[in-house]
Protein backbone atom coordinates (compact mmCIF):
# COMPACT_ATOMS: atom_id res chain seq x y z
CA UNK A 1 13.50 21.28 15.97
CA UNK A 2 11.12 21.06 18.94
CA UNK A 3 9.98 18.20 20.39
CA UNK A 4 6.34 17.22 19.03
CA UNK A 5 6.97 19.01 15.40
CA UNK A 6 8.34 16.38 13.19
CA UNK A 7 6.76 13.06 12.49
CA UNK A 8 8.74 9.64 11.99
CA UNK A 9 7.91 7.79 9.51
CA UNK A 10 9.89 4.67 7.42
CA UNK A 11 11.05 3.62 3.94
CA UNK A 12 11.20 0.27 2.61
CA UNK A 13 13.51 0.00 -0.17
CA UNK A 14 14.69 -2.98 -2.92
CA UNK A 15 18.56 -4.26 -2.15
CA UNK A 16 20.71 -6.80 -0.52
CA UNK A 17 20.39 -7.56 3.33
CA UNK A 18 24.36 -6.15 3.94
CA UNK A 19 23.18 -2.53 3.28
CA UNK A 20 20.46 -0.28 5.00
CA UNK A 21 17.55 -1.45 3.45
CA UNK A 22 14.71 0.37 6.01
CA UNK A 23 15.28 3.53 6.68
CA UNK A 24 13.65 6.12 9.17
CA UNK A 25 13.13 9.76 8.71
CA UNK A 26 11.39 12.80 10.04
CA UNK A 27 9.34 15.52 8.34
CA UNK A 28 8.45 19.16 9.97
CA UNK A 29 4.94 19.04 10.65
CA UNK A 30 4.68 22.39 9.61
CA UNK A 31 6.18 22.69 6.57
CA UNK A 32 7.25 19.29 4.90
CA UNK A 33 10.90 19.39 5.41
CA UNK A 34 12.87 16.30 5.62
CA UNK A 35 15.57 14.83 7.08
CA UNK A 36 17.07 11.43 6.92
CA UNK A 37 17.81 9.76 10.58
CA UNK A 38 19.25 5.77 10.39
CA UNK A 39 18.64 2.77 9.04
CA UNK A 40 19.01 -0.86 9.50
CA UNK A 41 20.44 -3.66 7.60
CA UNK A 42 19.79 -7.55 8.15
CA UNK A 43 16.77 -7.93 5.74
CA UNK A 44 16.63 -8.44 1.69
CA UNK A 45 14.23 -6.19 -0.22
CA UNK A 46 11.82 -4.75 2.32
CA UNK A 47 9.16 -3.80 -0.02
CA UNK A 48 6.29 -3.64 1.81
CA UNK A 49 6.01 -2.15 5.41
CA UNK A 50 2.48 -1.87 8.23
CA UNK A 51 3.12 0.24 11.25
CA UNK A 52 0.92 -1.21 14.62
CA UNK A 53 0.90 2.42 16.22
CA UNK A 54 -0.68 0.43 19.53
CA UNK A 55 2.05 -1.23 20.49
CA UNK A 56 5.14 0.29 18.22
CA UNK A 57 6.02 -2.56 16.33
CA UNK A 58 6.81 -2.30 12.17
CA UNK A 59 6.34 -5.52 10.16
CA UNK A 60 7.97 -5.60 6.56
CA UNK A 61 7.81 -8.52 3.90
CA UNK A 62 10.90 -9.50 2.50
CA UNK A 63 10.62 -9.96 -0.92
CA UNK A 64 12.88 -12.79 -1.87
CA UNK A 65 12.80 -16.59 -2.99
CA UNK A 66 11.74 -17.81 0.44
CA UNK A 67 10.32 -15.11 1.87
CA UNK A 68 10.06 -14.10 5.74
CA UNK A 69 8.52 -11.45 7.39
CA UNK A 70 10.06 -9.37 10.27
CA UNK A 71 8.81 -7.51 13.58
CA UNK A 72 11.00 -4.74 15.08
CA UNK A 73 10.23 -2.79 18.19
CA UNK A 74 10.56 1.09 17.31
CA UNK A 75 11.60 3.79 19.44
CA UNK A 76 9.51 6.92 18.43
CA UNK A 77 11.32 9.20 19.47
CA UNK A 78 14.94 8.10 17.61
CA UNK A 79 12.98 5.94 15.03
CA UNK A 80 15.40 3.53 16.04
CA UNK A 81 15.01 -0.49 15.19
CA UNK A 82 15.23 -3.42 17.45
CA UNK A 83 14.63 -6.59 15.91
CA UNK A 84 12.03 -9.23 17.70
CA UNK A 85 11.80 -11.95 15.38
CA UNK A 86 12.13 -13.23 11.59
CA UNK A 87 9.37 -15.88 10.87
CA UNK A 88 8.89 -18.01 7.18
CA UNK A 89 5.72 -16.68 4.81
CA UNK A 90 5.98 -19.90 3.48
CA UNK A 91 5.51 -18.05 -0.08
CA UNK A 92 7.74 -16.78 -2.65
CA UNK A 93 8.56 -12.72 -3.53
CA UNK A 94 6.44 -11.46 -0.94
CA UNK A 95 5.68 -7.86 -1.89
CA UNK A 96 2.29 -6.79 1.24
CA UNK A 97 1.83 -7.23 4.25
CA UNK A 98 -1.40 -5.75 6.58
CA UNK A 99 -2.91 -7.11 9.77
CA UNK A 100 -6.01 -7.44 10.64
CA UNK A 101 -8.58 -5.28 12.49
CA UNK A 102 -8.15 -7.31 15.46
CA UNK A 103 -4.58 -7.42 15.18
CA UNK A 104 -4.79 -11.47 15.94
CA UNK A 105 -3.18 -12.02 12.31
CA UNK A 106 -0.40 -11.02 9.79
CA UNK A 107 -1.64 -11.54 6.28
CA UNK A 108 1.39 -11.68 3.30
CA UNK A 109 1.07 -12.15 -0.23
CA UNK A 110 3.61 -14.48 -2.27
CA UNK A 111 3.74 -12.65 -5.80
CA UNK A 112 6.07 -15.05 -7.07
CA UNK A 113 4.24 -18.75 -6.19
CA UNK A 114 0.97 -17.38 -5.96
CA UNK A 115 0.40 -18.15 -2.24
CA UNK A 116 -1.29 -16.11 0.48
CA UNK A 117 -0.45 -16.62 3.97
CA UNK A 118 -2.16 -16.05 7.43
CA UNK A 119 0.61 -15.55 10.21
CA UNK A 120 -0.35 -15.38 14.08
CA UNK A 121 0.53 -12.22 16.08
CA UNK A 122 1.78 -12.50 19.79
CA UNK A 123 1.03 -9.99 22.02
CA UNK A 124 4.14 -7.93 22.31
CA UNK A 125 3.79 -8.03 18.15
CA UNK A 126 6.65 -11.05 17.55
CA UNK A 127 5.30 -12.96 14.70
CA UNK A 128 4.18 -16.53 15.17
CA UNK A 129 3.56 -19.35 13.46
CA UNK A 130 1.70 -20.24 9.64
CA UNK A 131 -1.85 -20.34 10.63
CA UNK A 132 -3.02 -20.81 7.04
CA UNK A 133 -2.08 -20.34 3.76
CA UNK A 134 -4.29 -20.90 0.39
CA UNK A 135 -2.54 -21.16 -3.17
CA UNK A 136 -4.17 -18.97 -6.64
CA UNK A 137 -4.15 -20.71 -9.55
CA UNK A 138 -5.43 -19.28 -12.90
CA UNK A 139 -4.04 -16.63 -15.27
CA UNK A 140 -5.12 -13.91 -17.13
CA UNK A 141 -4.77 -12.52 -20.56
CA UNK A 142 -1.18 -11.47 -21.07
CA UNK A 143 1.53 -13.97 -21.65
CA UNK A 144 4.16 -11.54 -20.36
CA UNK A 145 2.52 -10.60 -17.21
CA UNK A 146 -0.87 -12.76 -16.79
CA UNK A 147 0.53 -16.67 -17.25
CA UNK A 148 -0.33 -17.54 -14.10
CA UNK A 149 -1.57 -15.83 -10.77
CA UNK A 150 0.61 -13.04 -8.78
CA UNK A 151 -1.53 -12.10 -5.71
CA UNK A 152 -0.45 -8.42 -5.08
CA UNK A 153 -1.98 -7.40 -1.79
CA UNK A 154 -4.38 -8.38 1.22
CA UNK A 155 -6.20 -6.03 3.31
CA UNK A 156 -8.97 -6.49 5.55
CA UNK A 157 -12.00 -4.13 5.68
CA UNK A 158 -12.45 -1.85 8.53
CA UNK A 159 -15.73 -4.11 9.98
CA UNK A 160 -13.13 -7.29 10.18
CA UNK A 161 -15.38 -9.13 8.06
CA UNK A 162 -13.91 -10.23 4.89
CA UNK A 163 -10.15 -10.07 3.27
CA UNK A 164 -9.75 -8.84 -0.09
CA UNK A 165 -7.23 -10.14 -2.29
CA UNK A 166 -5.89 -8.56 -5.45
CA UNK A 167 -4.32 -10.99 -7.91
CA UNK A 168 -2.80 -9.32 -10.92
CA UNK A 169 -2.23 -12.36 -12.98
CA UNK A 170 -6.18 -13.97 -12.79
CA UNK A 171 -7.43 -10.63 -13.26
CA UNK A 172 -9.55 -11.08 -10.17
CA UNK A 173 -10.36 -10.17 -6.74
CA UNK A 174 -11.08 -12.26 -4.18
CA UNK A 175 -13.03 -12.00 -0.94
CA UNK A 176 -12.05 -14.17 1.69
CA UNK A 177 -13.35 -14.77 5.21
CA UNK A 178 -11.10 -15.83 8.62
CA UNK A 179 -12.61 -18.40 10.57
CA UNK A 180 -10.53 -19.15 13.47
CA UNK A 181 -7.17 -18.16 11.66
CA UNK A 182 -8.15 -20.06 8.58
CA UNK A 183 -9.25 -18.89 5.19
CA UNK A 184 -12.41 -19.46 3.66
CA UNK A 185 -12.96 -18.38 -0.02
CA UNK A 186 -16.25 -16.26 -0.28
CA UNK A 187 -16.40 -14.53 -3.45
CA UNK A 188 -14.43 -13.75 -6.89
CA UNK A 189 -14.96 -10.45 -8.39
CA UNK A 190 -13.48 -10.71 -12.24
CA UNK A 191 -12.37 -7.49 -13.92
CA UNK A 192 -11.77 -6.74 -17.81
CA UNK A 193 -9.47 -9.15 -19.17
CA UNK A 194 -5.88 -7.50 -19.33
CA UNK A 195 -6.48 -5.07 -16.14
CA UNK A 196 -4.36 -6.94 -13.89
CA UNK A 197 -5.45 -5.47 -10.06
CA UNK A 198 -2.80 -4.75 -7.88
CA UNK A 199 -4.17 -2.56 -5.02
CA UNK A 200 -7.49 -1.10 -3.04
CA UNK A 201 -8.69 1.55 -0.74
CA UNK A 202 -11.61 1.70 1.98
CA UNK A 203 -13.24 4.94 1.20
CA UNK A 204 -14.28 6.10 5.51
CA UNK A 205 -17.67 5.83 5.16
CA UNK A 206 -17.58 1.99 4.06
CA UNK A 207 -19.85 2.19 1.21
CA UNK A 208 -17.03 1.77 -1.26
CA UNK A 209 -13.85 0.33 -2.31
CA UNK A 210 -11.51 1.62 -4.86
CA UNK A 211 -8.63 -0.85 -6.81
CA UNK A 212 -5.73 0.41 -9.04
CA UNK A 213 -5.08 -1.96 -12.24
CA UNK A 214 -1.66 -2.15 -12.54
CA UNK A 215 -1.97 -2.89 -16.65
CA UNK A 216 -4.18 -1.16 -18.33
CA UNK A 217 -4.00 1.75 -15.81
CA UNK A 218 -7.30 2.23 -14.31
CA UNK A 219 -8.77 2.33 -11.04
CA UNK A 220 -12.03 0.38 -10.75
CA UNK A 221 -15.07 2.15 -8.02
CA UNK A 222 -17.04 -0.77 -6.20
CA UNK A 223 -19.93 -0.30 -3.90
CA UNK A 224 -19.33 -2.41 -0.91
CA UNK A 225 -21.95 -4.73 0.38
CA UNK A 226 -19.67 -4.67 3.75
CA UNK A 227 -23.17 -7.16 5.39
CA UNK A 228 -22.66 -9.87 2.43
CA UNK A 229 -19.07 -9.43 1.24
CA UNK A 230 -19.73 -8.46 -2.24
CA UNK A 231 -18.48 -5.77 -4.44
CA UNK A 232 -20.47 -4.56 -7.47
CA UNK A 233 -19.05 -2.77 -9.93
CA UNK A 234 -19.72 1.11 -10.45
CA UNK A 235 -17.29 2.21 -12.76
CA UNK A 236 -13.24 2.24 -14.37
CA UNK A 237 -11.55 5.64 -15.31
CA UNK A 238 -7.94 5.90 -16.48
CA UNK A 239 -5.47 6.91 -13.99
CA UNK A 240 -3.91 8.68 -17.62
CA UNK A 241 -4.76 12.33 -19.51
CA UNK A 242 -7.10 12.12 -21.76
CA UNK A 243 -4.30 12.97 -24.48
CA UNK A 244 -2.14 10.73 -23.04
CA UNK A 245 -1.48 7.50 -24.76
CA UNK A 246 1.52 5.31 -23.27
CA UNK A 247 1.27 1.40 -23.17
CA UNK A 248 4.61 1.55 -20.84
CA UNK A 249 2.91 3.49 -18.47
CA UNK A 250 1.86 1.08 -15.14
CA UNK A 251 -0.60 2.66 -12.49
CA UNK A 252 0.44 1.58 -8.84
CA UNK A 253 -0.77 2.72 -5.30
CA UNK A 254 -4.07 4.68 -4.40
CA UNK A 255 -4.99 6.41 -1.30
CA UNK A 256 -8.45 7.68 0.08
CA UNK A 257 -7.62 11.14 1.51
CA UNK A 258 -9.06 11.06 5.28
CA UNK A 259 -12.02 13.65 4.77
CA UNK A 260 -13.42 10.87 2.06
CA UNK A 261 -13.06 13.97 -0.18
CA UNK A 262 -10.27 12.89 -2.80
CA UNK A 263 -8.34 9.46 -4.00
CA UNK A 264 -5.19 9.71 -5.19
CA UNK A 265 -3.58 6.97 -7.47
CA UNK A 266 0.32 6.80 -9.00
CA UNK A 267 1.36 6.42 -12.57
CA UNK A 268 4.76 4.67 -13.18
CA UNK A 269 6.04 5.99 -17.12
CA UNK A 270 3.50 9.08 -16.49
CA UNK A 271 5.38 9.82 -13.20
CA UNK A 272 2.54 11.56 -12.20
CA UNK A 273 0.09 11.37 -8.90
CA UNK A 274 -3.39 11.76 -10.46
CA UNK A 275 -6.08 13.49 -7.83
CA UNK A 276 -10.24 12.53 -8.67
CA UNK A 277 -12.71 13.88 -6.70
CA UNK A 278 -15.33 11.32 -4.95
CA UNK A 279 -19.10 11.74 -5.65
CA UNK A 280 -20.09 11.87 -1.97
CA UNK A 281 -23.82 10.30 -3.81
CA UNK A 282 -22.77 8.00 -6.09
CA UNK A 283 -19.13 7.01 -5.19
CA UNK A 284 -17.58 7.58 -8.90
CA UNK A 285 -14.94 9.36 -9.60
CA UNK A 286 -13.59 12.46 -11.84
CA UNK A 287 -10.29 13.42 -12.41
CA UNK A 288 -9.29 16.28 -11.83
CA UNK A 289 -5.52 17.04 -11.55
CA UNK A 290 -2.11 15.06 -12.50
CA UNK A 291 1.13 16.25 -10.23
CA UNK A 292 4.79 15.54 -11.05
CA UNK A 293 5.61 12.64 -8.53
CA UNK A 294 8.82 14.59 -8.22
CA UNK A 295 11.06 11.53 -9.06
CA UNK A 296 10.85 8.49 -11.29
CA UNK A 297 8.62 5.62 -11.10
CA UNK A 298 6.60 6.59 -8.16
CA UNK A 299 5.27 2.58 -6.75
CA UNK A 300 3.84 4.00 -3.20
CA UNK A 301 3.38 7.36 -1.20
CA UNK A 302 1.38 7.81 1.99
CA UNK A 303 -0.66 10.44 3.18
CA UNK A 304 0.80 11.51 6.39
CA UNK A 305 -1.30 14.20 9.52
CA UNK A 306 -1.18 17.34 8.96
CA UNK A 307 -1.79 17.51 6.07
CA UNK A 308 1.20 16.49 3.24
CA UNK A 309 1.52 13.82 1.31
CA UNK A 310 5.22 12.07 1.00
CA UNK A 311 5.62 10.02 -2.43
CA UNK A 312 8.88 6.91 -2.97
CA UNK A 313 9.71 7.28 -6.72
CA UNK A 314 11.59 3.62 -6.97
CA UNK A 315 14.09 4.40 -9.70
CA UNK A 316 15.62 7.78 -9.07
CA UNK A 317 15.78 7.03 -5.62
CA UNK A 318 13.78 10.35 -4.40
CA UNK A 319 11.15 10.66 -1.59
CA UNK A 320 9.19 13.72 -2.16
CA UNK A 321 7.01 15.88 -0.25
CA UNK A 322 3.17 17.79 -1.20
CA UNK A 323 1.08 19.72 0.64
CA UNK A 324 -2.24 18.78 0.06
CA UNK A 325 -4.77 22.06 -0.26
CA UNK A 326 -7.35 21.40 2.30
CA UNK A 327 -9.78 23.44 0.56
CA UNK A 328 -9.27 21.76 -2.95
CA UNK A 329 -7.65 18.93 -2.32
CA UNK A 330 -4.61 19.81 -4.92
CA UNK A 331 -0.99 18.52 -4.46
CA UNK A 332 1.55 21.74 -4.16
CA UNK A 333 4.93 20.20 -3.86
CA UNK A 334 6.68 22.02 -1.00
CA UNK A 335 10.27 21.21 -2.71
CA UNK A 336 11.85 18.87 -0.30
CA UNK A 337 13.27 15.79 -1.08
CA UNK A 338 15.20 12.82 0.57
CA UNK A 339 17.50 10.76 -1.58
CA UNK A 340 17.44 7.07 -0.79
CA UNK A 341 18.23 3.90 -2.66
CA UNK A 342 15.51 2.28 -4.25
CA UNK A 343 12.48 3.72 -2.50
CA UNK A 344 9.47 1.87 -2.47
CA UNK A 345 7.14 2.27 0.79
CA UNK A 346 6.06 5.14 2.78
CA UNK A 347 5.26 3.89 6.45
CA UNK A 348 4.42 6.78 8.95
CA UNK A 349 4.08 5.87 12.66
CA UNK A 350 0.88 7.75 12.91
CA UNK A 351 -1.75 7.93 10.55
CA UNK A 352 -3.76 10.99 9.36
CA UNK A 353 -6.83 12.20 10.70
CA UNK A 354 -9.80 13.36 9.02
CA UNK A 355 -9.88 16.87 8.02
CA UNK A 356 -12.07 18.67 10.64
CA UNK A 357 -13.16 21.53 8.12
C-alpha cells in the first residue's frame, strides 16, 4: 500500500480492560478495503471515542460503574497508542464524550446516574480536573426504559455557544451554556412522550439540528436559533419502512453527510442505515433509501473522506464498509468487512470534507 492511500481510523468496543478493547485500522482510500492493525488493552468498555486531529490525541469514555475517561497520544502513521492520563467523570456508565469548539473542555455523559460532566483539557490534550458537573432528574413515559433520566450525549454547536444534551429517560433536550467552565441551564426542548432522544447532528450551514429517538424510532428536524439557543420544532419521520412495523426495533446514530445533501440514521432490529434527503429550503426530511448495515445491531458508523461510509454492527461483531454515490447520495456496500469484538464506535483521525461537486 503506498504511503498517503489508507486512512486510520479507531474502534471502540464493549469488554473487559484485560483484552484489546480499542482497536486501530486502515481503509484504502480508493476502494474501501480494510485491514485490522493493533489494539490496546488497559480500559473497560470504550464505547464512545472523539479524535482532536490538532494535536493527535483520542479521548474515549469508559463505560463502567465509576467511570473515567482516557487521553492517548496516537502515532498516525502506525495508529499506535500511548497512554497520557486516566482522569474520574465523576458519573456512572459513561457512554459520549465530545470537546468543545475551543478545545478548553471535555464534556461526558453518565447514562447510568444521570450526571453530566465538564472536564478541563491541558494543552498537550492530558485530561484535567472536574470543572463542573450538573445532575438530570425527571423521567419519562416508559417504566422499562424512562424511570428516571439517562443523558445520552453532549455536543457543542459549531459557533461554541450552547451545549446540547440528549436525555433519553426525561424525553428532553437540553441547552446548556459554559460560563467559565461551568454549566448554566438555558433551555429544555420536550419531545413526544415515549421518544426517548439519544443523539443529534449540526447540519453545515447551522440553520438546523437533527436528533435520533432511540424508542419510538424517529429522528426529530429543528431549526436552530444558533443567536438565542433555541430549537423549534419542524418535523419527526420514522427512521422505519412504511410497511415496517417492529416495536423491537431501536434507531441509534445519525450523520449529516458533508455536502449538507443527505442524513443518515441506524436502525438496531431493522439492521438497516436509512438515507433522507435534506430540503436545502425548509430543512425536512424524506426518506429515501434503507441499506443492509451489513452486520447486526448497527449502534454507530462514521462517514470517513473520500467518500465511504464505515458502519460498527455491535452484536455480530462486523465493521462494514459503503461507498456513498456522490451524485445520489446512495450507500453501495463495497463488500469489505473487519471482524472485531463488540463494535461500537467509528473514530477516523481525519474527518470528511465537503463534497466539492
Amino acid at each position: 500500500m503506498r504511503a498517503g492511500q489508507e486512512l486510520i481510523f479507531y474502534i471502540g468496543t464493549y469488554g473487559s480492560e484485560e483484552e484489546n478493547r480499542i482497536h486501530w485500522g486502515a481503509m484504502d482510500r480508493a476502494t474501501g478495503e480494510l485491514r485490522l492493525l493493533g489494539g490496546t488493552a488497559g480500559i473497560e468498555n470504550p464505547t464512545y471515542l472523539d479524535f482532536d486531529d490538532s494535536i493527535s490525541v483520542l479521548y474515549a469514555a469508559s463505560e463502567k460503574g465509576e467511570s473515567d475517561v482516557s487521553a492517548y497520544s496516537a502515532n498516525l502513521v502506525t495508529g499506535e497508542l500511548t497512554l497520557l492520563n486516566v482522569q474520574s467523570t465523576g458519573s456512572s456508565g459513561a457512554c459520549h464524550v465530545s470537546r468543545t469548539t475551543d478545545g478548553k473542555h471535555l464534556l461526558t455523559t453518565g447514562y447510568g446516574d444521570g450526571q453530566i460532566s465538564v472536564l478541563a483539557l491541558e494543552q498537550d490534550g492530558r485530561v484535567g480536573e472536574l470543572a463542573s458537573k450538573i445532575k438530570h432528574s425527571g423521567r419519562g413515559l416508559r417504566d422499562d426504559r424512562q424511570s428516571e433520566a439517562h443523558p445520552h450525549s453532549i455536543f457543542q454547536d459549531p459557533v461554541n455557544k450552547y451545549i446540547l444534551v440528549s436525555d433519553l429517560g426525561m424525553d428532553d433536550v437540553i441547552l446548556y451554556r459554559l460560563e467559565d467552565g461551568k454549566l448554566v441551564t438555558h433551555r429544555e426542548i420536550s419531545l413526544p412522550p415515549g421518544s426517548g432522544p439519544r443523539h443529534v447532528a449540526f447540519h453545515p450551514s447551522g440553520k438546523w439540528v437533527y436528533g435520533t429517538n432511540e424508542l419510538n424510532s424517529t429522528i426529530t428536524a429543528y431549526a436552530n436559533d444558533a443567536t438565542f439557543g433555541d430549537l423549534k420544532i419542524l418535523q419527526h419521520i420514522s427512521t422505519l419502512p412504511e410497511d415496517v412495523v417492529m416495536d423491537s426495533n431501536t434507531s441509534a446514530h445519525l450523520l449529516v453527510s458533508p455536502c449538507g445533501r443527505y442524513l443518515y440514521a441506524s436502525n438496531r432490529g431493522h439492521d438497516s442505515i436509512v438515507q433522507y434527503v435534506i430540503d436545502q429550503e425548509a430543512g425536512t426530511l424524506r426518506a429515501v433509501n434503507w441499506v443492509s448495515s451489513g452486520g447486526k445491531t448497527p449502534r454507530h458508523f462514521n462517514i470517513l473522506p473520500d467518500g465511504f461510509l464505515l458502519t460498527a454492527n455491535q452484536d455480530n461483531g462486523l465493521i462494514a464498509s459503503f461507498r456513498i454515490d456522490p451524485d445520489t447520495g446512495n450507500l453501495v456496500s463495497t463488500g469489505y468487512t473487519l471482524e472485531v469484538t463488540r463494535p461500537v464506535c467509528i473514530c477516523p483521525v481525519e474527518k470528511a470534507k465537503a463534497n466539492k461537486r
